[in-house]
Protein backbone atom coordinates (compact mmCIF):
# COMPACT_ATOMS: atom_id res chain seq x y z
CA UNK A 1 0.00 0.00 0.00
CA UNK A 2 1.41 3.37 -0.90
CA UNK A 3 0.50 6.07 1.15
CA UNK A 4 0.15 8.37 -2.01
CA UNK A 5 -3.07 9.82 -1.41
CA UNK A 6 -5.15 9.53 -4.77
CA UNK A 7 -6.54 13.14 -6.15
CA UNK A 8 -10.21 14.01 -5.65
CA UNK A 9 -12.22 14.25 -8.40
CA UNK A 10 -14.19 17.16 -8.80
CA UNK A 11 -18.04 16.80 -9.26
CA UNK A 12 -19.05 18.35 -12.08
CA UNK A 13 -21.49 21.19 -10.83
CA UNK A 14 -25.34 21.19 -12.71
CA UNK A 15 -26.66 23.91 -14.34
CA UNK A 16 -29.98 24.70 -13.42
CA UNK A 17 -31.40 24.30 -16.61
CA UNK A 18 -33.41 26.99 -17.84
CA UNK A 19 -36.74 26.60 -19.69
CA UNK A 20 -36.39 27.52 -23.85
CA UNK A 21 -38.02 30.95 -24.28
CA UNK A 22 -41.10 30.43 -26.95
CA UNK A 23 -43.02 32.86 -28.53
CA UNK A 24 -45.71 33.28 -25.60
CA UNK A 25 -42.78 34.39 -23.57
CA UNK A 26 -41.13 37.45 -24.73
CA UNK A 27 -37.84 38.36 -23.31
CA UNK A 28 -37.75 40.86 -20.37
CA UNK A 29 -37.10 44.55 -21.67
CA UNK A 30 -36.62 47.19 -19.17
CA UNK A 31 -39.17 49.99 -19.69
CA UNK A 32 -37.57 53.81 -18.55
CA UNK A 33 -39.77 55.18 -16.45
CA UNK A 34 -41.95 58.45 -17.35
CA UNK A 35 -39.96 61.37 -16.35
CA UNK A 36 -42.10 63.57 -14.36
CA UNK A 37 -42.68 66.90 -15.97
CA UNK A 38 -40.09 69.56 -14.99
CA UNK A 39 -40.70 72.49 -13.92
CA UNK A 40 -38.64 75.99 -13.68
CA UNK A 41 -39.51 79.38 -11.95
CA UNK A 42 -38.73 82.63 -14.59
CA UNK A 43 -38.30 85.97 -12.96
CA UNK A 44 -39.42 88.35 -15.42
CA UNK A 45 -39.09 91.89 -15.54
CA UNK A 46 -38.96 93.40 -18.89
CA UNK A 47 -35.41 93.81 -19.35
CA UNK A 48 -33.76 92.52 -21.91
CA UNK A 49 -31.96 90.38 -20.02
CA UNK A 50 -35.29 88.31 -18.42
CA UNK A 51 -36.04 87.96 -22.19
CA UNK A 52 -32.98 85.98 -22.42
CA UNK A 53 -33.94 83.56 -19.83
CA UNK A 54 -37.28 83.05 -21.08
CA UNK A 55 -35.62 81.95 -24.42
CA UNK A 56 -32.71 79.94 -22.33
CA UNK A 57 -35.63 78.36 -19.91
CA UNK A 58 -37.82 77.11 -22.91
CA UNK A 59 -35.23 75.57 -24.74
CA UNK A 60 -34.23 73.63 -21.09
CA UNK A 61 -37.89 72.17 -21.21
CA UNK A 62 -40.24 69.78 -23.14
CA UNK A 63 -43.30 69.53 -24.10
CA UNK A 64 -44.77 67.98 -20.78
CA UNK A 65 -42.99 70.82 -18.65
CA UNK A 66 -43.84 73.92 -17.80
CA UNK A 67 -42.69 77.38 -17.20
CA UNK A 68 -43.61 79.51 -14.46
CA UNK A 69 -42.77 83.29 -15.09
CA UNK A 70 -43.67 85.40 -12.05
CA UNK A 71 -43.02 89.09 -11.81
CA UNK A 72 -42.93 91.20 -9.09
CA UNK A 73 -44.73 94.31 -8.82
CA UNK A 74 -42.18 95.96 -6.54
CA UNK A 75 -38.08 96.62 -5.75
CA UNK A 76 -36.34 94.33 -3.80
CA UNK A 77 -35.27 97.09 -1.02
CA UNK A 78 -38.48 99.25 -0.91
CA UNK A 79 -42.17 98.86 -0.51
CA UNK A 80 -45.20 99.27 -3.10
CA UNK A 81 -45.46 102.22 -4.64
CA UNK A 82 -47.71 104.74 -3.09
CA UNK A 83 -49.03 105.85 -6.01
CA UNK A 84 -51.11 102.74 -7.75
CA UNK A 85 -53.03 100.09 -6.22
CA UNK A 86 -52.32 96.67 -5.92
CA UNK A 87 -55.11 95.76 -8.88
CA UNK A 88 -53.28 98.60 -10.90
CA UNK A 89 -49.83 96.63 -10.34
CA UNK A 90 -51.53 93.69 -11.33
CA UNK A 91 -52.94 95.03 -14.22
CA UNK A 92 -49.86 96.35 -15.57
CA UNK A 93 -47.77 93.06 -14.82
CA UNK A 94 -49.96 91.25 -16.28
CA UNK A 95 -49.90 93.26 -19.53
CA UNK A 96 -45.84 92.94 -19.26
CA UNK A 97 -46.29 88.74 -19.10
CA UNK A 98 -48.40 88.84 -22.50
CA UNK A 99 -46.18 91.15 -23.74
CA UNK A 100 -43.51 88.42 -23.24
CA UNK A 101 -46.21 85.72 -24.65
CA UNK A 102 -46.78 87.57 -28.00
CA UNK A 103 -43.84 89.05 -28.74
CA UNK A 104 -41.48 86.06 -27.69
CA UNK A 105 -40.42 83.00 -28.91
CA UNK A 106 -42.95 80.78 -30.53
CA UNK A 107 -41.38 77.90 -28.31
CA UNK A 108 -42.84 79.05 -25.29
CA UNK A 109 -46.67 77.71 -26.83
CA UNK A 110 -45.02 74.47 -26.50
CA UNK A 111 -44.72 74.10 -23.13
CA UNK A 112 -47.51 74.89 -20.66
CA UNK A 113 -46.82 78.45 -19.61
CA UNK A 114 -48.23 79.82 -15.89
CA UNK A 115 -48.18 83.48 -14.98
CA UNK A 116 -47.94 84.50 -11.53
CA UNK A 117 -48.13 88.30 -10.36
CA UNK A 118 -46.66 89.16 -6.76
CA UNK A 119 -47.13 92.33 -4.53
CA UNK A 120 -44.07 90.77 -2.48
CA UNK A 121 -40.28 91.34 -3.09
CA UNK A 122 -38.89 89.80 -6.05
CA UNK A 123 -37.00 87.13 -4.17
CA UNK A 124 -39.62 86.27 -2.08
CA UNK A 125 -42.29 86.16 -5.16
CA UNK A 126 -39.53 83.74 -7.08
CA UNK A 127 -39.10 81.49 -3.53
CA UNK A 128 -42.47 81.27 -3.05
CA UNK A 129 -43.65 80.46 -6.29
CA UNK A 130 -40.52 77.36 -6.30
CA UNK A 131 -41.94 75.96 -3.74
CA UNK A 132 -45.44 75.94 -4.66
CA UNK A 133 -45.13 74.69 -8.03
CA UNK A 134 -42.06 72.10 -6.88
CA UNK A 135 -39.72 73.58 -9.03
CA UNK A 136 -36.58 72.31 -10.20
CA UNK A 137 -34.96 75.09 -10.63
CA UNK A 138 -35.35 79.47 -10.51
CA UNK A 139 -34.07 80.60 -13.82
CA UNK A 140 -33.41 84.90 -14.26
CA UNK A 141 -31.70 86.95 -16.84
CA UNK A 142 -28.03 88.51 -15.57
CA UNK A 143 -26.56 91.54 -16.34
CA UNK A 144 -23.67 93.94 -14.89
CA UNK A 145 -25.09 96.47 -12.22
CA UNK A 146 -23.85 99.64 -10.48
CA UNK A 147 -21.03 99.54 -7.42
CA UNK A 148 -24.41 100.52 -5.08
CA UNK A 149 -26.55 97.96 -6.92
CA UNK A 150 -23.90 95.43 -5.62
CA UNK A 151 -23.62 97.11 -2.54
CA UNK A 152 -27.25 97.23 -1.12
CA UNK A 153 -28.06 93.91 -2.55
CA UNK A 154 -28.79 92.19 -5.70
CA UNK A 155 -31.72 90.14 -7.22
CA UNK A 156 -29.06 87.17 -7.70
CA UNK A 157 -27.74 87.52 -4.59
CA UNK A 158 -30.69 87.19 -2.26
CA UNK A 159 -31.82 84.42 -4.02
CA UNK A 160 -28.50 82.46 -3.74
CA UNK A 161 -29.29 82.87 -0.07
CA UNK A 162 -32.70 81.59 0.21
CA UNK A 163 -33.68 79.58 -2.72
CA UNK A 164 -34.71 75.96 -1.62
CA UNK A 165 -33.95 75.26 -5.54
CA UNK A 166 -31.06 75.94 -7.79
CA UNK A 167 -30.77 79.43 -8.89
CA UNK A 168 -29.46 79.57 -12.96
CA UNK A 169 -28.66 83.34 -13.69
CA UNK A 170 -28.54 83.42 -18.05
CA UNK A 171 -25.75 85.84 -18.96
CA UNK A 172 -26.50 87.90 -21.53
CA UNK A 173 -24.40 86.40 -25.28
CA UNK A 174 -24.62 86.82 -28.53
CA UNK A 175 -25.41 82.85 -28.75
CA UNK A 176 -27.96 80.48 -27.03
CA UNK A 177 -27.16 76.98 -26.68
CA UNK A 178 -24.77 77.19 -29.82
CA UNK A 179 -27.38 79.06 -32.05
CA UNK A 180 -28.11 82.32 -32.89
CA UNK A 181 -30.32 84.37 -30.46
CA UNK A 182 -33.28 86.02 -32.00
């Protein structure tokens, strides 16, 4: 007797065999789940600028999005004007919004547009309105402004320091998302 011990032998391991596929049982695709719509806050206030961003915020959506543009009847740093009523501000900013509609891009009839007119502060109009409509983002146009401007307190900079969303300020260019601007 040797005391060479003899090599085990491997069992082979089974495949679980799987059942052919026939025709009654397609293969498995995955299916992408519906996006939900998107949505994005505008701050509009006539300048060219704001036009911009409506342009920049309508090419960021589709069809099943939509576009909230609010403006604010009032500054950032002072209160209401004295000299018109609230229904008159509303009136007028309202008449500034379909300004925008008919004289803007034709794109913006392909999403579903929302006006929104607020007596508040423009930041606290634009916050407000993100958070009702579960925005994704606050889009508004950007432009240079005055030593005091930046002093006393921007637009852009209030909102970097409240927004509960993302806050895209659309520089003013010669080009929009590598075309020409209108």
């Amino acid at each position: 007797m040797s005391n060479k011990q003899q090599p085990t032998r491997k069992q082979p391991t089974r495949r679980r065999e799987q059942p052919a596929r026939t025709r009654e049982q397609p293969a498995r695709t995955r299916e992408q789940p519906a996006r939900p719509p998107q949505v994005l806050v505008l701050g509009y206030d006539r300048t060219d600028s704001a036009r911009h961003a409506a342009r920049w915020a309508v090419g960021e959506l589709g069809s099943e999005d939509k576009l909230v543009i609010v403006h604010s009847s009032r500054p950032l740093h002072a209160p209401p004007s004295a000299l018109s009523t609230p229904e008159e501000r509303s009136r007028l900013a309202r008449a500034l919004i379909d300004e925008l509609l008919l004289e803007g891009e034709d794109a913006l009839f392909d999403v579903d547009v929302v006006a929104e007119v607020s007596d508040a502060d423009p930041v606290s109009a634009l916050v407000a309105a993100a958070e009702r409509h579960h925005a994704r983002a606050i889009v508004i146009g950007s432009e240079q402004h005055s030593r005091l401007h930046k002093a006393i307190g921007t637009v852009t900079t209030e909102l970097l320091k409240r927004s509960p969303v993302p806050v895209i300020a659309v520089p003013m260019t010669d080009t929009l998302s590598g075309s020409e601007a209108a």
